[in-house]
Protein backbone atom coordinates (compact mmCIF):
# COMPACT_ATOMS: atom_id res chain seq x y z
CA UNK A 1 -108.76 177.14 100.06
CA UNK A 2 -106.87 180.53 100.36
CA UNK A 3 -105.89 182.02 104.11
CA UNK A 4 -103.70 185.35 104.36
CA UNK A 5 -100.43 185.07 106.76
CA UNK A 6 -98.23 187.67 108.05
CA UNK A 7 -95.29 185.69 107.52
CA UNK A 8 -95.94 183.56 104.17
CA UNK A 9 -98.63 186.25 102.26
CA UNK A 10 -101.43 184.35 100.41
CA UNK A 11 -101.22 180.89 100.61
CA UNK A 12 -103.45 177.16 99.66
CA UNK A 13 -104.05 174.95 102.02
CA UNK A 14 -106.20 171.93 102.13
CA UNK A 15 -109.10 172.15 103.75
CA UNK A 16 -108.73 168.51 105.64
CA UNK A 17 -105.29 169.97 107.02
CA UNK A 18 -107.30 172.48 109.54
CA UNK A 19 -107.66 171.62 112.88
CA UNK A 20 -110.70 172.41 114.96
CA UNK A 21 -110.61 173.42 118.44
CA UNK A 22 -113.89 173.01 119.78
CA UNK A 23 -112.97 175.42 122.66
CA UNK A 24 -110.35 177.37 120.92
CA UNK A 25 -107.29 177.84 122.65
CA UNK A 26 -107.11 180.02 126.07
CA UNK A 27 -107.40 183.71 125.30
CA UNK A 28 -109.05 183.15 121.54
CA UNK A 29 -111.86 181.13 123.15
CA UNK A 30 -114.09 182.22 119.72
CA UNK A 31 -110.74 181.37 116.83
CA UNK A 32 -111.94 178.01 116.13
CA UNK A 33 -109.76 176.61 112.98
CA UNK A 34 -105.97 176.51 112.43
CA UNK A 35 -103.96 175.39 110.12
CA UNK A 36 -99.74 174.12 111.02
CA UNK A 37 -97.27 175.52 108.38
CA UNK A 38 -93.63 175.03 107.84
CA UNK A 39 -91.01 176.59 105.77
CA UNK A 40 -90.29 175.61 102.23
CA UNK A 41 -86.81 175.98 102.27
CA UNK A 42 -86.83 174.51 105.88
CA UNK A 43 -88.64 171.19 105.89
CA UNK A 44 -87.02 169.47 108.96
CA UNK A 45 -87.27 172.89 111.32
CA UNK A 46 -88.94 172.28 114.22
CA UNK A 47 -90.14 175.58 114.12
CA UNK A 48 -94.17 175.88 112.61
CA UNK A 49 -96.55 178.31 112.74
CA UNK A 50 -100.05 177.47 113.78
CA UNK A 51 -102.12 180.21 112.08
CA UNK A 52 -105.63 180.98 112.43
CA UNK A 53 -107.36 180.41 109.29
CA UNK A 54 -109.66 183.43 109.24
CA UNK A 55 -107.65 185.74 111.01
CA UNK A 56 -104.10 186.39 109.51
CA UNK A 57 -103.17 187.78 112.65
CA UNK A 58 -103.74 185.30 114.63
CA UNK A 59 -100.69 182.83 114.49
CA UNK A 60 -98.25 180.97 117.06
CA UNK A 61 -95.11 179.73 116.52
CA UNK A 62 -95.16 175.78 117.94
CA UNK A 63 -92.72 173.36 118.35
CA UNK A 64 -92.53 169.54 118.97
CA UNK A 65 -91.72 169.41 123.04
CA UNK A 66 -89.31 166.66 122.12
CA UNK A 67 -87.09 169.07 120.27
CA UNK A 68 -87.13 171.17 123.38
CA UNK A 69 -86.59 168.33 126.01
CA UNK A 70 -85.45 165.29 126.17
CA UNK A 71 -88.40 163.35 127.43
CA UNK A 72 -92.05 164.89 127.44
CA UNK A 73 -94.49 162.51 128.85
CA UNK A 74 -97.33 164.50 129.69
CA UNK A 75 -100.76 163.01 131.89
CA UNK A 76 -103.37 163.37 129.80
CA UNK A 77 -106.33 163.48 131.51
CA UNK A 78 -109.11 161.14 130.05
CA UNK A 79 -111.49 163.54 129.79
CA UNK A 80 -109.52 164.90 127.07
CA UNK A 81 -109.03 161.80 125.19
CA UNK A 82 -113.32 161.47 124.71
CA UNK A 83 -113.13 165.16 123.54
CA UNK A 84 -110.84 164.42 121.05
CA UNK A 85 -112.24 161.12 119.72
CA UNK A 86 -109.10 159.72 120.63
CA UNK A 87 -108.25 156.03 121.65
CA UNK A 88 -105.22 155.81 122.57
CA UNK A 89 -102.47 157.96 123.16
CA UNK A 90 -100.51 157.09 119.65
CA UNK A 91 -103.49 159.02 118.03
CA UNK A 92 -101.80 162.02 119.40
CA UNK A 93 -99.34 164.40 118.68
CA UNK A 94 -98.44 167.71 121.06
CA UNK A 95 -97.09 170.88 120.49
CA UNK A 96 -95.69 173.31 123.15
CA UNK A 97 -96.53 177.12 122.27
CA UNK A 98 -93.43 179.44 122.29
CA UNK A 99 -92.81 183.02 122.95
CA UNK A 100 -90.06 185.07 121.18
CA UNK A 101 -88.67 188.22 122.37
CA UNK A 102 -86.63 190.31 120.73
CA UNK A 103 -83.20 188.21 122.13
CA UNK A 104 -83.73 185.14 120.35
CA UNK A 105 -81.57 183.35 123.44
CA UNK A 106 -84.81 184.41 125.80
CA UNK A 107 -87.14 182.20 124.28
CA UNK A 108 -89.18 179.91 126.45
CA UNK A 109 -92.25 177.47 125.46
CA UNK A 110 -94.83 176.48 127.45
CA UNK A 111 -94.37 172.95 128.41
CA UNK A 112 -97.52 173.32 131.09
CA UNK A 113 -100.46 173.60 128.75
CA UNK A 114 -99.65 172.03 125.34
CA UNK A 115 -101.87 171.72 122.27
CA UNK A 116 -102.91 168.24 121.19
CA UNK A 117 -104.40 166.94 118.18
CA UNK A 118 -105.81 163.85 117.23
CA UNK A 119 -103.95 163.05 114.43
CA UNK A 120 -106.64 161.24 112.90
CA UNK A 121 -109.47 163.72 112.73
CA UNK A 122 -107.87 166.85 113.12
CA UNK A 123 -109.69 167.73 116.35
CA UNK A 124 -107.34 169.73 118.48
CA UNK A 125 -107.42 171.78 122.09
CA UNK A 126 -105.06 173.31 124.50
CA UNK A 127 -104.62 171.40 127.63
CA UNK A 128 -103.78 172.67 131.54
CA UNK A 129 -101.23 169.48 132.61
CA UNK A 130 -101.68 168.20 135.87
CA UNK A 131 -97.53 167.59 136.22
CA UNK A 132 -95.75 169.43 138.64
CA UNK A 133 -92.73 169.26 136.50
CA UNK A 134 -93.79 170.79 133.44
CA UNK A 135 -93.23 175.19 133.64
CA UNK A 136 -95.33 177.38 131.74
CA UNK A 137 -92.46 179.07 130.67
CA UNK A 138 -89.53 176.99 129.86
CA UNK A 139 -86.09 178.46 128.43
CA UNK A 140 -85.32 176.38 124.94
CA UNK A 141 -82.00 177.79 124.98
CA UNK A 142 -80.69 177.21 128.62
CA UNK A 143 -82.47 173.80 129.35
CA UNK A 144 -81.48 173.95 133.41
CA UNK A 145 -83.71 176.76 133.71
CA UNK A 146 -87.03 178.38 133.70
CA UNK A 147 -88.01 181.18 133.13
CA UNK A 148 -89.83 183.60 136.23
């Protein structure tokens, strides 16, 4: 299958790499199916893009919390884990959304409402955590603070 990015132009990707969010993600409640792409020439950035496969527009840059934080142990609430087909919490992987402004240094990522898939199906949605400790906006490049 072909998708159109803003950052990569035409590209193929396989159809079993999309992942569906039942719900969509909050504020693109009706963007259904994304697909997570990387870099050619940068293979171990932990920088992706999780673009919307019918809407080139439509993209997010994502990052693994862990290369954000040092330890990222979200509660997951169970409810979740039934929407997601999931078992057990190895079927998962997370992914905090960033925002970049124009001073790279600025950039925070939302450690409050990740997006989790179930590695194993691709079924995927955005999450509201329960812990206190997690901010929605979270500097990556000063870790003592966050962001107002």
């Amino acid at each position: 299958m072909v998708i159109e990015t803003r950052e990569f132009g035409f590209i193929e990707i396989n159809e079993e790499d999309i992942l569906k969010f039942p719900n969509g993600i909050y504020g693109f409640e009706d963007i259904k199916e994304y697909v997570i792409l990387k870099q050619n020439d940068e293979p171990d950035s932990p920088v992706m893009w999780m673009q919307a496969v019918r809407n080139m527009h439509i993209r997010f840059i994502i990052l693994d919390p862990l290369s954000v934080v040092d330890e990222y142990k979200p509660d997951i609430p169970e409810s979740l884990f039934e929407e997601l087909g999931a078992k057990s919490i190895e079927m998962l992987r997370l992914f905090v959304i960033a925002v970049v402004p124009k001073d790279i240094k600025d950039m925070t990522v939302n450690l409050k409402s990740p997006i989790v898939v179930n590695i194993e199906n691709n079924t995927a949605a955005q999450v509201v955590l329960e812990n206190p400790e997690y901010p929605v906006r979270h500097f990556v490049f000063k870790r003592s603070e966050v962001a107002i």
